[in-house]
C-alpha atoms as a PDB file:
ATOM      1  CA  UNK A   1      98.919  97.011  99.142  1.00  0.00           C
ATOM      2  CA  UNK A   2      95.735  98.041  97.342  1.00  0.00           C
ATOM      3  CA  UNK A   3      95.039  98.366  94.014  1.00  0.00           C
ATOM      4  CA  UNK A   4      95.421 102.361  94.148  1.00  0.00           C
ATOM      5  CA  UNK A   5      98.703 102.554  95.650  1.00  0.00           C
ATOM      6  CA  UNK A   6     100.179 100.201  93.474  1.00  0.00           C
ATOM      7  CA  UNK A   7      98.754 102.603  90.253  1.00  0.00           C
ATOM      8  CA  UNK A   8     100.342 105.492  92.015  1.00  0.00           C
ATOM      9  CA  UNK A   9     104.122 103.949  92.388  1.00  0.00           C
ATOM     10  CA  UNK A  10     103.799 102.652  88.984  1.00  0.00           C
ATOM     11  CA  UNK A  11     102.850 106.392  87.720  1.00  0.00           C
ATOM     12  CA  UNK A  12     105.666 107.898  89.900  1.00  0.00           C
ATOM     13  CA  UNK A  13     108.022 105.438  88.505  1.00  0.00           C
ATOM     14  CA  UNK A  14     107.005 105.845  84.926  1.00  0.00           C
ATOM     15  CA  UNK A  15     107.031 109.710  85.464  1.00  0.00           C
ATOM     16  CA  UNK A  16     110.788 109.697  87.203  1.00  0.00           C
ATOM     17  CA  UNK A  17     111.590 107.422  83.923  1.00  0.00           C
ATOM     18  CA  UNK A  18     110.357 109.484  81.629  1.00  0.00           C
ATOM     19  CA  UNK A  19     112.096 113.140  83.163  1.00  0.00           C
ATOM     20  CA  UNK A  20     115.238 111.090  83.389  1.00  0.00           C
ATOM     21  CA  UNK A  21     115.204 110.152  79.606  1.00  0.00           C
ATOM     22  CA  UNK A  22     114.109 113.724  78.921  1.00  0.00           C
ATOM     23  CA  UNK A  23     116.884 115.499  80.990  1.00  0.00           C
ATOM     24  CA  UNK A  24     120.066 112.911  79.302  1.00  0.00           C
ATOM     25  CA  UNK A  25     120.465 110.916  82.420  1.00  0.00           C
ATOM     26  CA  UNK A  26     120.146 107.665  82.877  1.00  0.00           C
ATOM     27  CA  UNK A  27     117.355 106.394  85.301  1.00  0.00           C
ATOM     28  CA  UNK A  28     117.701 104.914  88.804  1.00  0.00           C
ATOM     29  CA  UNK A  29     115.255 103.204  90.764  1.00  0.00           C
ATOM     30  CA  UNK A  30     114.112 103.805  94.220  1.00  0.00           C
ATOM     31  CA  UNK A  31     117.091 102.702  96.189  1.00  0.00           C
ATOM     32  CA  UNK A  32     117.336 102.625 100.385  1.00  0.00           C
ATOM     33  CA  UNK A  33     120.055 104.419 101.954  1.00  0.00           C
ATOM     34  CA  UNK A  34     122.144 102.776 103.890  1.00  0.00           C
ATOM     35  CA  UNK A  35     124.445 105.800 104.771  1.00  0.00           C
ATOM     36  CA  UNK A  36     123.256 108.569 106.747  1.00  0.00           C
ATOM     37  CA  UNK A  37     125.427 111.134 108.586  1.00  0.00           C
ATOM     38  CA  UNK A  38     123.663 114.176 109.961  1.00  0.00           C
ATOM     39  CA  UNK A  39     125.924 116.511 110.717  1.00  0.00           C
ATOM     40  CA  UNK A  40     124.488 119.740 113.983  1.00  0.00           C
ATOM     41  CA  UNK A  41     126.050 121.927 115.573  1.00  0.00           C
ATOM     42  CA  UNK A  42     126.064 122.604 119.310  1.00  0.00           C
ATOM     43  CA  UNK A  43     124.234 125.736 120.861  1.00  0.00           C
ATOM     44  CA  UNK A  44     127.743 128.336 120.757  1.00  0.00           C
ATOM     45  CA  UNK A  45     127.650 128.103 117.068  1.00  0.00           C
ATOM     46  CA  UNK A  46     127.363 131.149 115.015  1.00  0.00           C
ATOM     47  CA  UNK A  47     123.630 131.660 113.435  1.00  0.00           C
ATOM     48  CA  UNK A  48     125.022 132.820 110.045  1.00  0.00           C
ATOM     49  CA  UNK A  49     127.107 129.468 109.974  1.00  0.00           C
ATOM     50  CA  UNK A  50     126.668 127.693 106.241  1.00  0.00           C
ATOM     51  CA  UNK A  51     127.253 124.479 105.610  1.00  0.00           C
ATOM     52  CA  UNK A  52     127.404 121.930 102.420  1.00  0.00           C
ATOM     53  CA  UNK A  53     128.291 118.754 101.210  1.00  0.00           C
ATOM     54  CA  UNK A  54     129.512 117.416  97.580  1.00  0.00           C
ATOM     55  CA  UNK A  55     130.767 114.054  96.078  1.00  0.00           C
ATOM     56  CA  UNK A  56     129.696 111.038  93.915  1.00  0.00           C
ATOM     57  CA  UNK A  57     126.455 110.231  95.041  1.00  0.00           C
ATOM     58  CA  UNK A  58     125.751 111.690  97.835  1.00  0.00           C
ATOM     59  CA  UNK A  59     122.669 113.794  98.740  1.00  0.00           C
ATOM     60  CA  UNK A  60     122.448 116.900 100.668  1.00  0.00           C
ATOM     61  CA  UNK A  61     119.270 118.457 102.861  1.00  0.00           C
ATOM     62  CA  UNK A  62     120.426 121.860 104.734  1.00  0.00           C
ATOM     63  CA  UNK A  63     117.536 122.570 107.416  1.00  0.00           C
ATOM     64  CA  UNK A  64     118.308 124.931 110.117  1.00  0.00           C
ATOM     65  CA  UNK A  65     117.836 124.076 114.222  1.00  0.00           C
ATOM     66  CA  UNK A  66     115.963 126.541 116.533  1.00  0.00           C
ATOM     67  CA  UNK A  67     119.185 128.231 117.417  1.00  0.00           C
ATOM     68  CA  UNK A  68     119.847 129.001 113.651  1.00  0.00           C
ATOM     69  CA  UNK A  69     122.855 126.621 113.523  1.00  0.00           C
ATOM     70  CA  UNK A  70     122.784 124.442 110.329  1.00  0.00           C
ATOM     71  CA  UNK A  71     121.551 120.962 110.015  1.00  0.00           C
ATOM     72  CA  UNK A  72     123.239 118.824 107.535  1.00  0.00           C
ATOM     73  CA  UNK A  73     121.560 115.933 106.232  1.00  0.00           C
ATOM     74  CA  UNK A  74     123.857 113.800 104.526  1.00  0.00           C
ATOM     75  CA  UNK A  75     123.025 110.283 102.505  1.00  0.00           C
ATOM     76  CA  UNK A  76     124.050 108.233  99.718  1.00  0.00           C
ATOM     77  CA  UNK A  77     127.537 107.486  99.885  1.00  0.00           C
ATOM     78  CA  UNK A  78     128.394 109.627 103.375  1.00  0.00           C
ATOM     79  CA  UNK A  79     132.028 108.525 103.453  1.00  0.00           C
ATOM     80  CA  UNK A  80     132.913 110.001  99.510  1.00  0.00           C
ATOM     81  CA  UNK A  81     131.028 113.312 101.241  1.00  0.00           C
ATOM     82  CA  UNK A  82     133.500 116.434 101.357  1.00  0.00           C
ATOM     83  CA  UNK A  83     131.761 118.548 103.918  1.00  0.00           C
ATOM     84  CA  UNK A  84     132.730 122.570 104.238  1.00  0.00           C
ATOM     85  CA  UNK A  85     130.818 125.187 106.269  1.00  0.00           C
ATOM     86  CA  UNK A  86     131.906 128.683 106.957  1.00  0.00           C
ATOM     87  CA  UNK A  87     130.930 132.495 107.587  1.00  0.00           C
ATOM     88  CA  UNK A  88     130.024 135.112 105.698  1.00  0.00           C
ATOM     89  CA  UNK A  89     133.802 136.960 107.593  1.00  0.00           C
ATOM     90  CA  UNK A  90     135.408 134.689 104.828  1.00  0.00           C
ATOM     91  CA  UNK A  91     136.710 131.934 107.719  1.00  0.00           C
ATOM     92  CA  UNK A  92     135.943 128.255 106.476  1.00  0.00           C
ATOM     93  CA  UNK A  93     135.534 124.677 108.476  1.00  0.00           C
ATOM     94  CA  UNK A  94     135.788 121.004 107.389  1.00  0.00           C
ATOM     95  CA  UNK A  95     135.638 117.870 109.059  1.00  0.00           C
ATOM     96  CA  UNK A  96     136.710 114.462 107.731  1.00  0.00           C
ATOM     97  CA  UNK A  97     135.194 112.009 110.536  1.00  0.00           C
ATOM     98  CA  UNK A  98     132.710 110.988 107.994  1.00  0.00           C
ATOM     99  CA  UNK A  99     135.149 108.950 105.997  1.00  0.00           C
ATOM    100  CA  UNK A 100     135.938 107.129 108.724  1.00  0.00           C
ATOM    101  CA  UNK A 101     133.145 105.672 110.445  1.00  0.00           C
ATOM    102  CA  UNK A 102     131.622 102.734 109.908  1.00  0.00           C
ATOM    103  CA  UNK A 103     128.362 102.893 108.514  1.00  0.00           C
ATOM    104  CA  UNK A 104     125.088 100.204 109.221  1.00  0.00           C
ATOM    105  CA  UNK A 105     121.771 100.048 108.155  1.00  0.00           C
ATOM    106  CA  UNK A 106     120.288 100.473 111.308  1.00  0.00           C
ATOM    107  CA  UNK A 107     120.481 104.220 111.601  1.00  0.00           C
ATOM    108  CA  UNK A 108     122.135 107.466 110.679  1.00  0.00           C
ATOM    109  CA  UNK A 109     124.806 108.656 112.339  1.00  0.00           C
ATOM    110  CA  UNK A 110     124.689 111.575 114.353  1.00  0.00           C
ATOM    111  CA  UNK A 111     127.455 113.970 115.111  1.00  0.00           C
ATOM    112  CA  UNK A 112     126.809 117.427 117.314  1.00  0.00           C
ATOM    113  CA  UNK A 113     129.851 120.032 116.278  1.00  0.00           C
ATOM    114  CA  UNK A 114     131.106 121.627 119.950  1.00  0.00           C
ATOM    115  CA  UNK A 115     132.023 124.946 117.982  1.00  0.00           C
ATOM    116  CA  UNK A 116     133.901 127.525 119.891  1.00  0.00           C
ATOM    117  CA  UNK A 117     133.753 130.968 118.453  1.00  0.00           C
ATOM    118  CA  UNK A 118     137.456 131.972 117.725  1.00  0.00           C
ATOM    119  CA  UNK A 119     138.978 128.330 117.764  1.00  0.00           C
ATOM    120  CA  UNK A 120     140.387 126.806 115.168  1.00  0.00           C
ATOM    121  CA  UNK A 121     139.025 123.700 115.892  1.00  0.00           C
ATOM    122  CA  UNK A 122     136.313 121.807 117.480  1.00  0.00           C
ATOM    123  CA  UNK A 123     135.379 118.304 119.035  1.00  0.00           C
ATOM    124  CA  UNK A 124     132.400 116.306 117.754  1.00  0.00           C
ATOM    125  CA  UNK A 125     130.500 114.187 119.370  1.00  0.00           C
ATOM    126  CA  UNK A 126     129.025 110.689 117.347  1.00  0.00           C
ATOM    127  CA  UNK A 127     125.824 108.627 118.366  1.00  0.00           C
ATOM    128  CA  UNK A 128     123.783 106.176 116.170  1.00  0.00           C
ATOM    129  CA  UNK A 129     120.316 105.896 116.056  1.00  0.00           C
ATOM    130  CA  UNK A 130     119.417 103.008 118.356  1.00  0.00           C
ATOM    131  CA  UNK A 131     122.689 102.259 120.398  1.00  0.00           C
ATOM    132  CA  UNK A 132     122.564 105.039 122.828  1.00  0.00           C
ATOM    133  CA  UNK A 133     122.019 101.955 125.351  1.00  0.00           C
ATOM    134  CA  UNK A 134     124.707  99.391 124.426  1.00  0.00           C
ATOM    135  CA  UNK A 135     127.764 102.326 123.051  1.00  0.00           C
ATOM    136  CA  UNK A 136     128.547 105.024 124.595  1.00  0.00           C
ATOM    137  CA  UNK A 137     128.649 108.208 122.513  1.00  0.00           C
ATOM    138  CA  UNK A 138     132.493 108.465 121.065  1.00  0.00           C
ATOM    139  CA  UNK A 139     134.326 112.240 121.231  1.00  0.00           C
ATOM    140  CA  UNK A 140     136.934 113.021 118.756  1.00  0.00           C
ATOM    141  CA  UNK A 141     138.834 115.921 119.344  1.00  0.00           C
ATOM    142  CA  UNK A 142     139.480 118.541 116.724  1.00  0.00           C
ATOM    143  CA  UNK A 143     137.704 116.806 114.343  1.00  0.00           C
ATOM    144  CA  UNK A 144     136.669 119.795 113.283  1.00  0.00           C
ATOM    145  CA  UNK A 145     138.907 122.508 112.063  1.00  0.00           C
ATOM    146  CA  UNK A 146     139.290 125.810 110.580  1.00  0.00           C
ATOM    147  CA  UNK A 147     141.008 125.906 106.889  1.00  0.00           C
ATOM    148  CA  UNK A 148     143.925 127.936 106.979  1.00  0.00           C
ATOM    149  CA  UNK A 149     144.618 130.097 103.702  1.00  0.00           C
END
C-alpha cells in the first residue's frame, strides 16, 4: 500500500475516534463481518411491503428491488437480528430462520420470501454465496408468518 492510502486510513481512523469520543461512545475498530443474511422477497410481494431489523449489534441496509419489494441487508450478529416487515393495512410478518442457520465466512446468506398475498404464511428459500454447486438450495416452509393480534 502506498504512502497516500496509508495517510488516508490513518485520518479516517483518527476521525471515527475522535466522533466516537465526542458522541459518549466508546470506539470500535474496523471489524469484518462474518454474518450476513440478506433477506428479498419473491416477485408476488406487495410494493408497499416494509421491512426492518433490530438487536445487539447488528446492522441494517433497506434497498428496494426493481419490483419495489424490500431488500434487507442484514450483518453483524444476524442470528440476535429480530426481523419484522408489514403493510401500511396494519398486517405484520416475522421470520425467525435467521437464528438458526449456521453462519461462515465465506458468504452471506441469501433467503428469497415466496409471499402470497392473503396467506398467513410463506416459504423461504436459503442459498449461500458460493455453494450453489455443492448444496442444493434448502426450503423451509412457513418460515414466514403473519403476527396475529
Amino acid at each position: 500500500m502506498n504512502r497516500i492510502g496509508l495517510a488516508l486510513m490513518a485520518a479516517s481512523a483518527a476521525a471515527m475516534i475522535a466522533a466516537d469520543a465526542f458522541a459518549g461512545e466508546p470506539s470500535q475498530g474496523f471489524e469484518p463481518t462474518a454474518q450476513k443474511f440478506y433477506l428479498q422477497f419473491s416477485i408476488f410481494a406487495p410494493g408497499d411491503l416494509q421491512c426492518d431489523a433490530t438487536g445487539p449489534g447488528v446492522r441494517t441496509k433497506v434497498t428496494r428491488g426493481i419490483t419495489g419489494a424490500p431488500l434487507l441487508r442484514i450483518t453483524g450478529n444476524a442470528d440476535q437480528a429480530v426481523i419484522s416487515c408489514w403493510r401500511p393495512d396494519g398486517s405484520r410478518y416475522t421470520t425467525d430462520l435467521n437464528r438458526s442457520l449456521r453462519y461462515n465466512t465465506s458468504g452471506a446468506i441469501r433467503a428469497t420470501v415466496t409471499f402470497r398475498p392473503g396467506a398467513d404464511t410463506g416459504s423461504v428459500l436459503v442459498q449461500r454465496d458460493g455453494e450453489q454447486d455443492r448444496i442444493v438450495p434448502q426450503v423451509f416452509p412457513r418460515a414466514f408468518v403473519k403476527v396475529q393480534g
